[in-house]
Protein backbone atom coordinates (compact mmCIF):
# COMPACT_ATOMS: atom_id res chain seq x y z
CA UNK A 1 -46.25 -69.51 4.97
CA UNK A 2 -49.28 -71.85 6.04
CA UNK A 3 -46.44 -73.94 8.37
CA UNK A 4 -45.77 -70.50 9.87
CA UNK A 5 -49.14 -69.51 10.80
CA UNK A 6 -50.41 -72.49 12.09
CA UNK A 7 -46.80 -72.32 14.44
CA UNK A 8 -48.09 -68.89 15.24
CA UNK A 9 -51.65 -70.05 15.89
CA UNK A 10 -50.02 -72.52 18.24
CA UNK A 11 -48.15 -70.45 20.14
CA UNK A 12 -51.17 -68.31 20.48
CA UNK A 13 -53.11 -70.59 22.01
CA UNK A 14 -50.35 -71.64 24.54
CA UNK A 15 -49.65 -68.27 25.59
CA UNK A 16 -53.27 -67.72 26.55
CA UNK A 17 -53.57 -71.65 28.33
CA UNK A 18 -50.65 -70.99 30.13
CA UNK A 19 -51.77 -67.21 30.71
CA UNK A 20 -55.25 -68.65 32.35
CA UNK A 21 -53.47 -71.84 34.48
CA UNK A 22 -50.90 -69.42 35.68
CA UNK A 23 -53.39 -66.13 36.55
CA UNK A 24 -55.47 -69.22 37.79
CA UNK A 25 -52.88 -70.78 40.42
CA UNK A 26 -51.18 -67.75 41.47
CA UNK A 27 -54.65 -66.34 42.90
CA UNK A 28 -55.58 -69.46 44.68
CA UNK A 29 -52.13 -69.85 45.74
CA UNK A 30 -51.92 -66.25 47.23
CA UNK A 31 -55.25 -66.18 48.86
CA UNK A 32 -53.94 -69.42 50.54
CA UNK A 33 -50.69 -67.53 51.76
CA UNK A 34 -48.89 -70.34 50.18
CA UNK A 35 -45.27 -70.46 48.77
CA UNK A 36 -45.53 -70.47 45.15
CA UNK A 37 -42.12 -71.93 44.50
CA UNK A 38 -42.64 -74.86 47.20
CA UNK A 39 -44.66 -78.13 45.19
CA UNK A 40 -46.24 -79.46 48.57
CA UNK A 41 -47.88 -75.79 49.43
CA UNK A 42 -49.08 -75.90 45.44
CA UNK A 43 -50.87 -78.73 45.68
CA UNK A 44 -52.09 -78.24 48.95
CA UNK A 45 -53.40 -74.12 48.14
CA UNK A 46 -55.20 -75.68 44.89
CA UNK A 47 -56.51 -79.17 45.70
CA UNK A 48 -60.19 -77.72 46.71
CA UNK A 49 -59.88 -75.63 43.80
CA UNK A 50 -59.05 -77.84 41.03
CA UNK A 51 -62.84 -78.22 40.15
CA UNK A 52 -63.07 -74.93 39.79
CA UNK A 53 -61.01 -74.84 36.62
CA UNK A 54 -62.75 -76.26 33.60
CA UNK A 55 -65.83 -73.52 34.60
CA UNK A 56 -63.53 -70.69 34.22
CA UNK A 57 -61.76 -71.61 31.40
CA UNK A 58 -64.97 -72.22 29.31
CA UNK A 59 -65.75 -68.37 29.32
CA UNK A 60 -62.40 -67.73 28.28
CA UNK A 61 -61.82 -65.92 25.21
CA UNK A 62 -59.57 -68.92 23.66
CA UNK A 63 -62.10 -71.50 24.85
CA UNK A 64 -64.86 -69.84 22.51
CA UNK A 65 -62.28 -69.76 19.39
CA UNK A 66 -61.15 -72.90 19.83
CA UNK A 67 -64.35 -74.84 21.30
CA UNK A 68 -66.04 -76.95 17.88
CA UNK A 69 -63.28 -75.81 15.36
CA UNK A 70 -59.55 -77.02 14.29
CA UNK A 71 -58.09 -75.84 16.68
CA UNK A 72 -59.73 -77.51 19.77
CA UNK A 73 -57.41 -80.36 19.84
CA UNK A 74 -54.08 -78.12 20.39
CA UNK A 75 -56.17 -76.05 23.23
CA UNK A 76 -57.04 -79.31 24.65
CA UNK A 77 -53.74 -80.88 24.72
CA UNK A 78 -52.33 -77.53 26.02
CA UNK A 79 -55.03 -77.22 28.58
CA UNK A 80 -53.70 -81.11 29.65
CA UNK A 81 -50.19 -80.02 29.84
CA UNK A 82 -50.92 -76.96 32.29
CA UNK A 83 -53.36 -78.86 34.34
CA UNK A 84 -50.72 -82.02 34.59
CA UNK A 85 -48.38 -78.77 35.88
CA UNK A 86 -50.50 -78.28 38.94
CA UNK A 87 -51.15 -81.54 39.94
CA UNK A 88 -47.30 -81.44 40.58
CA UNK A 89 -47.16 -78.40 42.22
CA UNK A 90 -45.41 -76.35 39.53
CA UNK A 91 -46.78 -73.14 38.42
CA UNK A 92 -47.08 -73.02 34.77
């Protein structure tokens, strides 16, 4: 049971990284008039954007449950894996 909740826990937090990178991006992206499915474009809609992130995602709902507790490294490694994402162009 314990192996199951922390898989659900896990998933939980992905959902809502992923959630916040892609909500993120597609914004930026659109207010750029940028092709979302075109790498180059990506990068080029979010690249004055990108330090923008980090302040957003700290008043996130997941950053406050995860922030100082267990869970922070699997939010952290998640948040990693999205950013990684966009500095390739792909929207997560």
């Amino acid at each position: 049971m314990n192996i199951r909740m922390n898989d659900s826990t896990h998933k939980d937090i992905k959902d809502k990284v992923n959630a916040f990178f892609h909500d993120f991006a597609w914004q930026t992206i659109m207010a750029a008039n940028a092709a979302p499915d075109n790498p180059q474009a990506v990068k080029m809609a979010l690249i004055d954007h990108l330090e923008e992130i980090y302040p957003r995602f700290s008043t996130t709902e997941i950053f406050r449950r995860c922030n100082g507790t267990a869970l922070h490294e699997i939010m952290v490694e998640e948040y990693r894996s999205n950013f990684s994402l966009l500095l390739s162009g792909i929207l997560p």
